[in-house]
C-alpha atoms as a PDB file:
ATOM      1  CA  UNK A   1       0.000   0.000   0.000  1.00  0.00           C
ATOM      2  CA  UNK A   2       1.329   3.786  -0.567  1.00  0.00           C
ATOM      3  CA  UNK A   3       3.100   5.340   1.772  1.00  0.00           C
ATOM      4  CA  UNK A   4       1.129   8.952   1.421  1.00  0.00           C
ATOM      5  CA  UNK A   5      -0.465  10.445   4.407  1.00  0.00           C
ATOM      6  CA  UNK A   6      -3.762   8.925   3.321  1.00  0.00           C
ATOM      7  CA  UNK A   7      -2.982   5.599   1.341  1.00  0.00           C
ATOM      8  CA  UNK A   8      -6.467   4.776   1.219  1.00  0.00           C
ATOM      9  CA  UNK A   9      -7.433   8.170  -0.454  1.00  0.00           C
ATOM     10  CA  UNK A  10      -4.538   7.024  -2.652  1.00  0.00           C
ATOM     11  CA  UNK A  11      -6.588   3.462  -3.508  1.00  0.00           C
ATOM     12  CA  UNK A  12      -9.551   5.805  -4.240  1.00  0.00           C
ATOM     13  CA  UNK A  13      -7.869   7.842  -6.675  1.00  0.00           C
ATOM     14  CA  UNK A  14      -7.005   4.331  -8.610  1.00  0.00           C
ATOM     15  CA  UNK A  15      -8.802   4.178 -12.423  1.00  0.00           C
ATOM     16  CA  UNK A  16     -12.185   2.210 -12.260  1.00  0.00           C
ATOM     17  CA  UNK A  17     -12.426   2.926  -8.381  1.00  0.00           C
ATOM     18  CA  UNK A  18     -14.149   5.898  -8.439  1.00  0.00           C
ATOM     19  CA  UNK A  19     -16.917   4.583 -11.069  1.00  0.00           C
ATOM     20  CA  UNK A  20     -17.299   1.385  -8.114  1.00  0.00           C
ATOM     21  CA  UNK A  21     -17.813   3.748  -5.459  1.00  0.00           C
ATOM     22  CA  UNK A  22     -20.226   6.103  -7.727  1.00  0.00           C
ATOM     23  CA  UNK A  23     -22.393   2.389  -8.520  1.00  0.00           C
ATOM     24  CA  UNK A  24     -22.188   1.396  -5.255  1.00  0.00           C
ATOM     25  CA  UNK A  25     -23.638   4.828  -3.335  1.00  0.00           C
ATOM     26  CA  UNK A  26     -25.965   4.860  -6.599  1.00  0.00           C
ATOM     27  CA  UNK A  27     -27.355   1.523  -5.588  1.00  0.00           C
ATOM     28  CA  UNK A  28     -27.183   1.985  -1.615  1.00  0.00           C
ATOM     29  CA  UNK A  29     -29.565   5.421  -1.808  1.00  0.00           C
ATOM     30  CA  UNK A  30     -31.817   3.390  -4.435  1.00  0.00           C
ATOM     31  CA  UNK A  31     -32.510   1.175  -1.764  1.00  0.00           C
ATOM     32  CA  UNK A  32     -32.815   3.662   1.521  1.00  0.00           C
ATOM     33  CA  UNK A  33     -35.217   5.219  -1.098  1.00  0.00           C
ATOM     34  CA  UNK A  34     -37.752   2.198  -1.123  1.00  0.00           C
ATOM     35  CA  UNK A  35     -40.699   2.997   0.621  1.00  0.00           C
ATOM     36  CA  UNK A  36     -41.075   0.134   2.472  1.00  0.00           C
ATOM     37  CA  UNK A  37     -37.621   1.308   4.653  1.00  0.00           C
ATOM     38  CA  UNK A  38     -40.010   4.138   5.740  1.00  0.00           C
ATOM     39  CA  UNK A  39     -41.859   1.859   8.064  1.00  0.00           C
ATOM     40  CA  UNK A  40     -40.796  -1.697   7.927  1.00  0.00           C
ATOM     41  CA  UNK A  41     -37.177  -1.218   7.928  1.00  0.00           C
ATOM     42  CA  UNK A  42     -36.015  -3.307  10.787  1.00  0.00           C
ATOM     43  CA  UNK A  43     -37.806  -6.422   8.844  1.00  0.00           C
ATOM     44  CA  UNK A  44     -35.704  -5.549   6.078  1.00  0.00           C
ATOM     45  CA  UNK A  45     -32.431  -5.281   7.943  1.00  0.00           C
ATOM     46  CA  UNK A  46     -33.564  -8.767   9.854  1.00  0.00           C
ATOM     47  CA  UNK A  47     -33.364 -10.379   6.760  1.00  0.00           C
ATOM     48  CA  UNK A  48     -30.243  -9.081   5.105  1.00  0.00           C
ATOM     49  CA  UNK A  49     -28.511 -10.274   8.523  1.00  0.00           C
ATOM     50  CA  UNK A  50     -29.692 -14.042   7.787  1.00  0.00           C
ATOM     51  CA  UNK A  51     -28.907 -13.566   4.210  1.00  0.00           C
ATOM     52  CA  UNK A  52     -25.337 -12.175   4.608  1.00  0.00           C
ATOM     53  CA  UNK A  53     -24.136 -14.589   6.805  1.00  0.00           C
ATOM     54  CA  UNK A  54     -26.121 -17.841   4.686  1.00  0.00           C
ATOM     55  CA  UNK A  55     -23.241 -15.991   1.980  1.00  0.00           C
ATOM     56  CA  UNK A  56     -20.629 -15.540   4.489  1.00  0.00           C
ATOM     57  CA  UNK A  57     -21.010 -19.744   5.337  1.00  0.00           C
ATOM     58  CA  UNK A  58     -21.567 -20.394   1.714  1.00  0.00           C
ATOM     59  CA  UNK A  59     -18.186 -19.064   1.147  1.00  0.00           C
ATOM     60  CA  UNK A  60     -16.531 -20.730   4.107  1.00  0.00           C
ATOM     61  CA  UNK A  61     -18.009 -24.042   3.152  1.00  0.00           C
ATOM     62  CA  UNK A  62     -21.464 -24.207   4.452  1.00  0.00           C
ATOM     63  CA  UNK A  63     -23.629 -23.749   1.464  1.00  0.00           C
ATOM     64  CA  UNK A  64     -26.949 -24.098   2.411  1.00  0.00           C
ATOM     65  CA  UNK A  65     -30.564 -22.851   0.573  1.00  0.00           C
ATOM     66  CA  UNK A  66     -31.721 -19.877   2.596  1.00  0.00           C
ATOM     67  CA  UNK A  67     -34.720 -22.056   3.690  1.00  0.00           C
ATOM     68  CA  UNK A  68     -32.431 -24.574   5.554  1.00  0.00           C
ATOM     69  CA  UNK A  69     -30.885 -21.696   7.364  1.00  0.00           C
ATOM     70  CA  UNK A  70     -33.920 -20.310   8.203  1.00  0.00           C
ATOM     71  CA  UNK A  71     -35.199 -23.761   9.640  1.00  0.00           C
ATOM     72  CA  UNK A  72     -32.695 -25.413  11.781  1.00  0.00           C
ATOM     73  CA  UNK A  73     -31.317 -24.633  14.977  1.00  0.00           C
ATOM     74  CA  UNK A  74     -28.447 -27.696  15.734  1.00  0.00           C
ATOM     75  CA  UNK A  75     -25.493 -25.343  14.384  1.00  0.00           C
ATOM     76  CA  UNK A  76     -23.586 -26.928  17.496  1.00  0.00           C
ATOM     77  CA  UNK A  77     -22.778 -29.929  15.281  1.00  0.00           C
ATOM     78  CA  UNK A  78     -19.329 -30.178  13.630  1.00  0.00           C
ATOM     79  CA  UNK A  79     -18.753 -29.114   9.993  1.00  0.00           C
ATOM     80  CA  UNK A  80     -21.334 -27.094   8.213  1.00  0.00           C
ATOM     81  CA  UNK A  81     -23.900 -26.546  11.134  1.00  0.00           C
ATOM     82  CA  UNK A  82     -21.065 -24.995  13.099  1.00  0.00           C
ATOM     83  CA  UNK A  83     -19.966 -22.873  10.173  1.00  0.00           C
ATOM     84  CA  UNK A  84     -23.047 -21.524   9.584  1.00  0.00           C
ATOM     85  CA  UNK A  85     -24.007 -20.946  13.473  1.00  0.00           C
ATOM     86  CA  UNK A  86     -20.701 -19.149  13.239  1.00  0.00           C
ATOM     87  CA  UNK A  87     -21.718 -16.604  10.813  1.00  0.00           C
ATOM     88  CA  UNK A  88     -25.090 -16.388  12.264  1.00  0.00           C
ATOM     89  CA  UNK A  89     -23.213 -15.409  15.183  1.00  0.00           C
ATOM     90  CA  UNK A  90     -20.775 -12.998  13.834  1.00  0.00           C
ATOM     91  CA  UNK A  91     -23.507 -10.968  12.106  1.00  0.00           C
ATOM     92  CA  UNK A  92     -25.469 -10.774  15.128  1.00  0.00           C
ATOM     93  CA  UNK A  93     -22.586  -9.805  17.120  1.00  0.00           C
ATOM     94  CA  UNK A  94     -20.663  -6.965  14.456  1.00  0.00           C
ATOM     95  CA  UNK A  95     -23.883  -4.794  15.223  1.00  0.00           C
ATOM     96  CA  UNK A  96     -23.270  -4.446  19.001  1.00  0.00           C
ATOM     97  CA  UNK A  97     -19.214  -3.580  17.925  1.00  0.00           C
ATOM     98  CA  UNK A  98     -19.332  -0.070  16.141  1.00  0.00           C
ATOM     99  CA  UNK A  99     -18.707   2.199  18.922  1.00  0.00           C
ATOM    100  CA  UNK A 100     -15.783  -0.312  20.024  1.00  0.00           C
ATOM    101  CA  UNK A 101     -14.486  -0.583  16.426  1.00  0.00           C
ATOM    102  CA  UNK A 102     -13.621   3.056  16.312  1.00  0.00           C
ATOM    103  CA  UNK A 103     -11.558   3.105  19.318  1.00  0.00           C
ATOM    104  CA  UNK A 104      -9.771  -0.268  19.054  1.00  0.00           C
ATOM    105  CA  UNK A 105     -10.585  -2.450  15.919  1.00  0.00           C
ATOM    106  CA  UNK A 106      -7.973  -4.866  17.074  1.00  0.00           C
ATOM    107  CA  UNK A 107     -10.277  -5.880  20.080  1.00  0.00           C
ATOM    108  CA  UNK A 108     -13.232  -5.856  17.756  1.00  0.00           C
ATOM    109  CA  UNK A 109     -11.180  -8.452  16.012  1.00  0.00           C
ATOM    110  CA  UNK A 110     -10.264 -10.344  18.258  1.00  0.00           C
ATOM    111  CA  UNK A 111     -14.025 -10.585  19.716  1.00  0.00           C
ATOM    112  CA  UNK A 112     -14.813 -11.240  16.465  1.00  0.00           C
ATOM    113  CA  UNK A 113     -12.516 -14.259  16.321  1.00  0.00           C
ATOM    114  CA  UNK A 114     -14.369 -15.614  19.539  1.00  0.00           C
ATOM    115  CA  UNK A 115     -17.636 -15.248  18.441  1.00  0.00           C
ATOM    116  CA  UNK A 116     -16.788 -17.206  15.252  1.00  0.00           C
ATOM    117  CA  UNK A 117     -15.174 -19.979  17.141  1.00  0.00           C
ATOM    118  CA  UNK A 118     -17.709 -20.401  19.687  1.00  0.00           C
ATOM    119  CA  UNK A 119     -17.455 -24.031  21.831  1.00  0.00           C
ATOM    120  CA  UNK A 120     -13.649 -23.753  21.650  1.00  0.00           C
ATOM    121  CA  UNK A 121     -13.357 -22.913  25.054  1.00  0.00           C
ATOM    122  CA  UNK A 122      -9.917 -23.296  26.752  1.00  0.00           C
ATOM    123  CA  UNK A 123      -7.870 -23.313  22.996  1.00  0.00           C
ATOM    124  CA  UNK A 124      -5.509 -20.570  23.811  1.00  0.00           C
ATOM    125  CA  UNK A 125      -5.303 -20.282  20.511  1.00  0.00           C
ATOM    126  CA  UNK A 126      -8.954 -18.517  20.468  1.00  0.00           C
ATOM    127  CA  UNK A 127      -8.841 -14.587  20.018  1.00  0.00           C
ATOM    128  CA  UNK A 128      -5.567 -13.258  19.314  1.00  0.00           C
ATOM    129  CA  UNK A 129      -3.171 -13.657  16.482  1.00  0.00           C
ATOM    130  CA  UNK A 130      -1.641 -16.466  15.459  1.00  0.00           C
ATOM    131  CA  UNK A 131       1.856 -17.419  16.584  1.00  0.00           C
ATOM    132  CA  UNK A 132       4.909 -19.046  14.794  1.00  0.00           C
ATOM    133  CA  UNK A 133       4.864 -22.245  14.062  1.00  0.00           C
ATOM    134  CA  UNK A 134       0.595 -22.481  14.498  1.00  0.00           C
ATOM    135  CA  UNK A 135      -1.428 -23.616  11.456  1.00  0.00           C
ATOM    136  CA  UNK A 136      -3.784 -22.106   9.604  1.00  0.00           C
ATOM    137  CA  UNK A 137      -7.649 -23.745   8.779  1.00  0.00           C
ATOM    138  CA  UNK A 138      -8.602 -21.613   5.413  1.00  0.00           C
ATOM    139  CA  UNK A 139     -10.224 -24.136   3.523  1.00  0.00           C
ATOM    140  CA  UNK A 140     -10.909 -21.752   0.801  1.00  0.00           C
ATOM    141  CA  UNK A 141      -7.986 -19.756   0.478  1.00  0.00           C
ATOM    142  CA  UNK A 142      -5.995 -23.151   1.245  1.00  0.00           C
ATOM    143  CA  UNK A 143      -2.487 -22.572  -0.091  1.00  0.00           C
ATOM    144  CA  UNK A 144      -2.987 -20.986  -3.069  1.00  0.00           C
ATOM    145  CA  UNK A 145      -2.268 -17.452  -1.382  1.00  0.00           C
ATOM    146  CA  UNK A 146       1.228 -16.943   0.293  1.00  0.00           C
ATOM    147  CA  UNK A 147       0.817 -17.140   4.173  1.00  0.00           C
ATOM    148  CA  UNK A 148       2.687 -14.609   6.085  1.00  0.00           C
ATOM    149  CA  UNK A 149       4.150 -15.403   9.380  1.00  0.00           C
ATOM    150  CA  UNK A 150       3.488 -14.065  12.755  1.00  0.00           C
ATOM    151  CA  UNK A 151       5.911 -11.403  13.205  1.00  0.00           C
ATOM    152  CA  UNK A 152       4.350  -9.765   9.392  1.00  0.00           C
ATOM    153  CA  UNK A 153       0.997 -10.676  10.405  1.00  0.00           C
ATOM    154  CA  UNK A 154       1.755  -8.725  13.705  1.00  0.00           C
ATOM    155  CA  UNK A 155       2.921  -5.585  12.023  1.00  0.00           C
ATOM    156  CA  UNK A 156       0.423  -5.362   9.339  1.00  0.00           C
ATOM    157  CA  UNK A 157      -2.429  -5.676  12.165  1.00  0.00           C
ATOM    158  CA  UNK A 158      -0.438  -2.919  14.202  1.00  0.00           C
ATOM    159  CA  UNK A 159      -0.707  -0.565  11.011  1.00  0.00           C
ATOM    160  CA  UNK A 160      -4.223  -1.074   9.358  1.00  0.00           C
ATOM    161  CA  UNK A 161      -5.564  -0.314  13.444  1.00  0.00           C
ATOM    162  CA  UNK A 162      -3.284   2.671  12.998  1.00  0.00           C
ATOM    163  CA  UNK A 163      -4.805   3.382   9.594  1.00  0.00           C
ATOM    164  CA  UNK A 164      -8.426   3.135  10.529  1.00  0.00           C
ATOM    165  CA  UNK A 165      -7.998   5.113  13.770  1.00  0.00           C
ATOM    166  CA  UNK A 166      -5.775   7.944  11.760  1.00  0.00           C
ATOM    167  CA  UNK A 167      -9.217   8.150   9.994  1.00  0.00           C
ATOM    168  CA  UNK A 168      -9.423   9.052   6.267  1.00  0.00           C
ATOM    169  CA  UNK A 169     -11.487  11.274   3.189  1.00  0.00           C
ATOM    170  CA  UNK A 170     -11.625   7.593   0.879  1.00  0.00           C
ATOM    171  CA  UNK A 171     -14.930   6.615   0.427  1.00  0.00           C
ATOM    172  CA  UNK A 172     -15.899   3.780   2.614  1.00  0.00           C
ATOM    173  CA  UNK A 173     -16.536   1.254   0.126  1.00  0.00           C
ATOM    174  CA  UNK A 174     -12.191   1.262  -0.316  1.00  0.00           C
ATOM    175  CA  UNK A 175     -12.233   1.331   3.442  1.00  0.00           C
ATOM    176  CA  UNK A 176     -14.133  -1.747   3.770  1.00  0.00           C
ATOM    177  CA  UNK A 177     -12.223  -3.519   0.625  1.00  0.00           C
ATOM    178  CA  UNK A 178      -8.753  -2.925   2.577  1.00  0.00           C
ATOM    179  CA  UNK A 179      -9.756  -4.339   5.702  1.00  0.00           C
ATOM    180  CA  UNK A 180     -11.476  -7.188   3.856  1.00  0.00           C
ATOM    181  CA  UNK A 181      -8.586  -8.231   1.924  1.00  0.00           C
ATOM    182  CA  UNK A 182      -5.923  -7.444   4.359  1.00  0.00           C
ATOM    183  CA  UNK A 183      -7.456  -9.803   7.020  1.00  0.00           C
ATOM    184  CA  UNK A 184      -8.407 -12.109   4.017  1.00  0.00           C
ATOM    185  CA  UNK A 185      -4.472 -12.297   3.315  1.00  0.00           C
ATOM    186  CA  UNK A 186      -3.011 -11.926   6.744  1.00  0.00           C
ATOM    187  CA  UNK A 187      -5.217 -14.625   7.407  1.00  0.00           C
ATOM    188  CA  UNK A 188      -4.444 -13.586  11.229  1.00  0.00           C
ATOM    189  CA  UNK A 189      -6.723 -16.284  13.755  1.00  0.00           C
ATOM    190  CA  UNK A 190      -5.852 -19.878  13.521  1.00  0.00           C
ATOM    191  CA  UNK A 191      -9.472 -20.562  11.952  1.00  0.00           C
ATOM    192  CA  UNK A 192     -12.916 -18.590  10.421  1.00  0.00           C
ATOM    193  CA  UNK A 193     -10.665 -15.499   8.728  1.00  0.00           C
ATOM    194  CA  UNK A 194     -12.857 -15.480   6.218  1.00  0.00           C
ATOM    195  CA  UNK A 195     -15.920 -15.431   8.316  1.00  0.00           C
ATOM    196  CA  UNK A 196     -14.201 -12.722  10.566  1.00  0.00           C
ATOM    197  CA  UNK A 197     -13.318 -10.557   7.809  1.00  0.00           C
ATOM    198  CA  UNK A 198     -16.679 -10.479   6.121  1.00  0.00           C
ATOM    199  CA  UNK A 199     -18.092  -9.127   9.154  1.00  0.00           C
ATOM    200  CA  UNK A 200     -15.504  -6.367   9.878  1.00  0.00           C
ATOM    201  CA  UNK A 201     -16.226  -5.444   6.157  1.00  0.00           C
ATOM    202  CA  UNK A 202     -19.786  -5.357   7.352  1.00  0.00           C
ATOM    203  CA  UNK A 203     -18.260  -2.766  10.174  1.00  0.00           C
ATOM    204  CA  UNK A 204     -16.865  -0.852   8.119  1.00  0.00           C
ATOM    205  CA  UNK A 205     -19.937  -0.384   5.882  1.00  0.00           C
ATOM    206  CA  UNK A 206     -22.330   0.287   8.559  1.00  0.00           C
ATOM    207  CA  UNK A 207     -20.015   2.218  10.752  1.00  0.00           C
ATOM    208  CA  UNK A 208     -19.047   4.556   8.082  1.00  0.00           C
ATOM    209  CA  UNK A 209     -22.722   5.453   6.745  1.00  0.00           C
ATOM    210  CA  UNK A 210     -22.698   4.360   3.790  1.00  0.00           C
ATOM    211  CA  UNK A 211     -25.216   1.386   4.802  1.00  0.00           C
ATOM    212  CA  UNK A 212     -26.380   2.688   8.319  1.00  0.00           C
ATOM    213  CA  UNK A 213     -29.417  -0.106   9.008  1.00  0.00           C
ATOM    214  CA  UNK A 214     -27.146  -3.009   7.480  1.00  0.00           C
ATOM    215  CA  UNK A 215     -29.135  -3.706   4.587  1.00  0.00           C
ATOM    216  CA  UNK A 216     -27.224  -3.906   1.898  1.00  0.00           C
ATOM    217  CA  UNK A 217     -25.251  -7.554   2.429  1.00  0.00           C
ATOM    218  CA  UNK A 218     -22.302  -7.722   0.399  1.00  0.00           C
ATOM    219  CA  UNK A 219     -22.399 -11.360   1.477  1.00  0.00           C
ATOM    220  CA  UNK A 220     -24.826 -12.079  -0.444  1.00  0.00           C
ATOM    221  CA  UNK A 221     -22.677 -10.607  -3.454  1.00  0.00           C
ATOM    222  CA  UNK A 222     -19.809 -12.545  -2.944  1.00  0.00           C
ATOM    223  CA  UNK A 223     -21.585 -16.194  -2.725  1.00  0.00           C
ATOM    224  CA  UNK A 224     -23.328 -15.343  -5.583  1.00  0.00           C
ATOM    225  CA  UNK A 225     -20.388 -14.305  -7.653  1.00  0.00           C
ATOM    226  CA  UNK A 226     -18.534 -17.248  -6.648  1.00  0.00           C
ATOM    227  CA  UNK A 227     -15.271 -18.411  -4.542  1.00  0.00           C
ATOM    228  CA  UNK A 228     -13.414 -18.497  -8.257  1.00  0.00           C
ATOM    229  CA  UNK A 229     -13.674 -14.594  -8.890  1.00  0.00           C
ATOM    230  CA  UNK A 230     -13.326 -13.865  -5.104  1.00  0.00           C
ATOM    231  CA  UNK A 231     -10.103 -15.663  -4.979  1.00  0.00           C
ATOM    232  CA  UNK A 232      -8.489 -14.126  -8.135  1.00  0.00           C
ATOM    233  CA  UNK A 233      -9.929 -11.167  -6.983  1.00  0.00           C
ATOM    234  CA  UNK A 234      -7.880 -11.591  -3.454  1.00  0.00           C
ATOM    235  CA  UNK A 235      -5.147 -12.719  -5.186  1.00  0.00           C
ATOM    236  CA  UNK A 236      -5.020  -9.336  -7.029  1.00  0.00           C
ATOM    237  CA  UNK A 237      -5.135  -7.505  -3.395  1.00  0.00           C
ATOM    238  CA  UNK A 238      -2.256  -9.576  -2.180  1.00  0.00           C
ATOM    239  CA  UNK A 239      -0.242  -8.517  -4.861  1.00  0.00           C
ATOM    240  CA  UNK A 240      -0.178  -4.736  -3.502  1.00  0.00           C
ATOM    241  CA  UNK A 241      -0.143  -3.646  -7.542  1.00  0.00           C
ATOM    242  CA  UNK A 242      -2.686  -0.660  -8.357  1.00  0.00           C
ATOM    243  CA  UNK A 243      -4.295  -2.876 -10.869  1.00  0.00           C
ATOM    244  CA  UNK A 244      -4.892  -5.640  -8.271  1.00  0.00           C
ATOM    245  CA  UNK A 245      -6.399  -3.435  -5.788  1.00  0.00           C
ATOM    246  CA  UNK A 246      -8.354  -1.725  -7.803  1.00  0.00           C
ATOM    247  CA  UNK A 247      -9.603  -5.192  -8.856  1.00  0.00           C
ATOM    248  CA  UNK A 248     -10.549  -5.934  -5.306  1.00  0.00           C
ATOM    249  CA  UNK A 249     -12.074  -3.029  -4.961  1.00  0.00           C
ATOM    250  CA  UNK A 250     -14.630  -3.270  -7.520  1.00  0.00           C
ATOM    251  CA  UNK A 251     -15.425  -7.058  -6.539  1.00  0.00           C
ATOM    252  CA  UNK A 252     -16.798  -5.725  -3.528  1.00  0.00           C
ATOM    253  CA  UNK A 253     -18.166  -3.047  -4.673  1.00  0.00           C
ATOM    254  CA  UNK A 254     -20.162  -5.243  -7.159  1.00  0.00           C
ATOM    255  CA  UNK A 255     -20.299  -7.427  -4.224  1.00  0.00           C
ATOM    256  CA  UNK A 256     -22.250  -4.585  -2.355  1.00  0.00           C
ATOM    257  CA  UNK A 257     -24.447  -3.809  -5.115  1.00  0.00           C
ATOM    258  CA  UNK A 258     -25.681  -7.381  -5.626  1.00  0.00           C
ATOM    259  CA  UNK A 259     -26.387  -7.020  -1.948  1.00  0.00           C
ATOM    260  CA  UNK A 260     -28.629  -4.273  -2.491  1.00  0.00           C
ATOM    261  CA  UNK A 261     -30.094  -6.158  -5.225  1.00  0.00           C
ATOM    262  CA  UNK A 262     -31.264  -8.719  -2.404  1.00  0.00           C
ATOM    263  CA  UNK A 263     -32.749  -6.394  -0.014  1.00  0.00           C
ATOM    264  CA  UNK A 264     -34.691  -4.747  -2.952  1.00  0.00           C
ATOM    265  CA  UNK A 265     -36.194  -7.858  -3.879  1.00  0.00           C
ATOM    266  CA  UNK A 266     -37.293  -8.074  -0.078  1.00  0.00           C
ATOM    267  CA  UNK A 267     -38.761  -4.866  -0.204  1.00  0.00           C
ATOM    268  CA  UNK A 268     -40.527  -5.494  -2.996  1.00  0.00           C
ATOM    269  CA  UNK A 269     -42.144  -8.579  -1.460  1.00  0.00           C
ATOM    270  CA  UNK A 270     -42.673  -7.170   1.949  1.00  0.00           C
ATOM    271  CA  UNK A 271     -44.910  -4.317  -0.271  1.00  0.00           C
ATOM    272  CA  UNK A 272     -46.789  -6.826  -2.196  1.00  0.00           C
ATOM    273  CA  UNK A 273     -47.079  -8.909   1.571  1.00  0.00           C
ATOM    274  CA  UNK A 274     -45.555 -12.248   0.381  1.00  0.00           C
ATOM    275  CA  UNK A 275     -42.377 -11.903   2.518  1.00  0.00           C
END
C-alpha cells in the first residue's frame, strides 16, 4: 500500500475505483429510497442479517438454501452446522461492535474471532493472532495465497488499526475492501478469517454510513459471484499492484451492489405482503 499520508485516499484515486464507489452509493440510496424502509425497515435489515451470513457460510463451506438456514437450529454440530451458526453469530454480534471498532478495531477483532469460534473454550489459541509455528484452517484460500508469518501478520495488524484510527477522506466502500482483503491475506486467527473478515467489512460499511441499518449484504454478493472470482480477486489484493487493488475493490463493490439487489427484492415482497 502507498506510503502517502492517506494511502487509502490514494486506492480511491485508482482508475475504475471511483466509477465502483459512484455504482455502489448509486445503488445503496436506491434502496434507503424504497418505501417500504419508511416503516418496515427493521424487517428488512432482519433479513439481510440471515442472508449475509447464509453468503458468508456459503463461502466458508457451508452452502446451504436460505430455507435450511432459516429452519434449523443444531449449528452446534461439527462441519457445516457450526460454520453456519458461526456466521449467524458474527452478524449478530458486528452490530453491538461499532462504537468499540472506532476506538480499538484490534479488540473488535479479536471478539470477532471468539464469536466465530464459539465451543472452543480453553484453545488458547482462540482470540488473538496467530503465533509461529501455528497452522492455519482456510479451507478456501488453502495454499494458493502466500501465508505470512506471525511477526508480518503482527505488524500489518499494528498498522491497518493505525490506519483506521488515523481516519481518512476515501470513500468507505475502499475502506471496507482494505480491511477485507488485508485480514483475508493476513489470514491472522488460527481458523474462520474469512468469516471474521466479512463481518468487519460489514463494520466498516455500517459504521461509516454508507449502509447505516445493514441492509445492503455484500455477502450475499460474494456467494453469488462465486469463490473463483473472489479468490483471483484476493489474489489481485495480495499482490499490492494498483491494478490488483483496484480489482478488489470493484469485486466488492459489485459485491455490495448485488447485496442491495437482495434487499430490494425483499422490499418489494414485503410491499406486495408475500415476505
Amino acid at each position: 500500500m502507498s506510503t502517502s499520508a492517506d494511502p487509502l485516499a490514494t486506492l480511491a484515486a485508482l482508475p475504475g475505483v471511483a466509477e465502483s464507489v459512484n455504482a455502489v452509493r448509486t445503488a445503496v440510496d436506491r434502496v434507503y429510497g424504497h418505501r417500504v424502509m419508511r416503516r418496515r425497515s427493521n424487517e428488512v435489515t432482519s433479513e439481510a442479517a440471515l442472508r449475509g451470513a447464509r453468503g458468508s457460510a456459503a463461502l466458508a463451506g457451508a452452502d446451504w438454501a436460505l430455507e435450511e438456514v432459516r429452519r434449523r437450529t443444531d449449528f452446534g454440530a461439527e462441519g457445516e452446522p457450526r460454520t453456519v451458526g458461526a456466521a449467524l453469530r458474527l452478524t449478530a454480534e458486528a452490530g453491538q461492535l461499532l462504537s468499540i471498532w472506532r476506538q480499538s478495531p484490534l479488540r473488535v477483532l479479536a471478539r470477532l474471532h471468539l464469536v466465530a469460534a464459539g465451543g472452543a473454550e480453553g484453545d488458547e489459541r482462540i482470540g488473538r493472532p496467530r503465533q509461529s509455528g501455528e497452522p492455519v484452517d482456510e479451507p478456501l484460500i488453502g495454499s494458493d495465497l502466500p501465508l505470512p508469518d506471525a511477526d508480518e501478520v503482527a505488524g500489518r495488524l499494528d498498522g491497518l488499526a493505525r490506519l483506521l484510527l488515523a481516519g481518512s477522506e476515501a470513500p468507505a466502500l475502499v475502506t471496507a475492501a482494505v480491511v477485507h482483503g488485508e485480514l483475508l491475506a493476513l489470514r491472522p486467527f488460527v481458523s474462520r478469517n474469512g468469516l471474521v473478515a466479512r463481518a468487519a467489512e460489514r463494520i466498516v460499511l455500517v459504521g461509516s454510513g454508507l449502509d447505516p441499518k445493514s441492509i445492503c449484504p455484500a455477502e450475499v454478493g460474494y456467494a453469488e459471484l462465486g469463490a473463483a472470482p473472489y479468490m483471483a480477486a484476493l489474489e489481485g489484493y495480495a499482490s499490492g499492484t494498483p491494478e490488483g487493488m483496484a480489482v478488489w475493490i470493484a469485486h466488492c463493490g459489485r459485491a455490495v451492489e448485488l447485496g442491495v439487489r437482495e434487499s430490494t427484492a425483499v422490499c418489494e415482497a414485503l410491499q406486495r405482503g408475500a415476505a
